[in-house]
Protein backbone atom coordinates (compact mmCIF):
# COMPACT_ATOMS: atom_id res chain seq x y z
CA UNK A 1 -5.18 30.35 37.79
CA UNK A 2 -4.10 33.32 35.34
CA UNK A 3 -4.53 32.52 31.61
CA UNK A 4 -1.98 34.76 29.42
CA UNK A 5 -3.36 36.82 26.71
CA UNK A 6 -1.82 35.83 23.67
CA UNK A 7 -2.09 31.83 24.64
CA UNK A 8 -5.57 30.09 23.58
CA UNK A 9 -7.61 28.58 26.44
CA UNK A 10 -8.56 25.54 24.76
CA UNK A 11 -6.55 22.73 22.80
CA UNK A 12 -9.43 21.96 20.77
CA UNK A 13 -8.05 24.64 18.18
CA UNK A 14 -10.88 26.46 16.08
CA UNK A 15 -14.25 25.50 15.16
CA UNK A 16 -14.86 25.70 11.53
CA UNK A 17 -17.80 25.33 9.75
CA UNK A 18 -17.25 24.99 5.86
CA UNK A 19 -20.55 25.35 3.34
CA UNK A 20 -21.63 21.47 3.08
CA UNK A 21 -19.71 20.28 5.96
CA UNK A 22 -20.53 20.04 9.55
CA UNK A 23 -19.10 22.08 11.97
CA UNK A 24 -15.61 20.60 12.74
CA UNK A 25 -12.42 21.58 15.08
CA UNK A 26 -9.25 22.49 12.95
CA UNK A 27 -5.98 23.95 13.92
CA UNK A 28 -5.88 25.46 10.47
CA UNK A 29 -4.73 29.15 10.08
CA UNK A 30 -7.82 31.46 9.17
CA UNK A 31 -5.70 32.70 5.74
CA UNK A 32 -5.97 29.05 5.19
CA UNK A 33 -9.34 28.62 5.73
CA UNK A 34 -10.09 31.70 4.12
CA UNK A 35 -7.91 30.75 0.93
CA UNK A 36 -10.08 27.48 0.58
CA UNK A 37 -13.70 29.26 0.95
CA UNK A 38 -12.18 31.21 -2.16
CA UNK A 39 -10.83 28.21 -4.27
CA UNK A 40 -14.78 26.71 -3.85
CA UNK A 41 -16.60 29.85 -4.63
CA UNK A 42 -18.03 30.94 -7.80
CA UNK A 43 -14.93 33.43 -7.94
CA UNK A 44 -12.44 31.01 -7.44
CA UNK A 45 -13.90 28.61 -10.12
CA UNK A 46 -13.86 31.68 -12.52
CA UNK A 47 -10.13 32.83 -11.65
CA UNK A 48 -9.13 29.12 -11.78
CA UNK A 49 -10.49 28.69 -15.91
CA UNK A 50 -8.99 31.88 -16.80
CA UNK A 51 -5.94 31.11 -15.28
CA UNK A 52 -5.84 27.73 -17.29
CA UNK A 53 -7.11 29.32 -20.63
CA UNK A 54 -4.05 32.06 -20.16
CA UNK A 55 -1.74 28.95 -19.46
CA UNK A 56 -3.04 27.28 -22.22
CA UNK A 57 -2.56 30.10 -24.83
CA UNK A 58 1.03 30.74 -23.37
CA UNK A 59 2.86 27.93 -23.85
């Protein structure tokens, strides 16, 4: 049986490990899984108080 290149093999979708979680399958986009790794890092916890600070001094 042919397979075609741009089709996955499996229907289990991807395995995704996320720091404090077990390994898990997702069908989750990698931007999305990427975008959440940010939100939970150090960076993300920074850019998330200085973007409620600026919202807070705005209006």
């Amino acid at each position: 049986m042919y397979e075609r290149a741009n089709k996955k093999a499996s229907t289990q979708g991807r395995s995704v490990k996320l720091p404090g979680k077990a390994a898990q399958h997702s069908e989750a986009k990698p931007i999305d899984i990427a975008r959440e790794l940010r939100a939970k890092s150090e960076l993300g916890r920074r850019e998330a108080k200085l973007a409620a600070a600026e919202a807070k001094l705005g209006g």
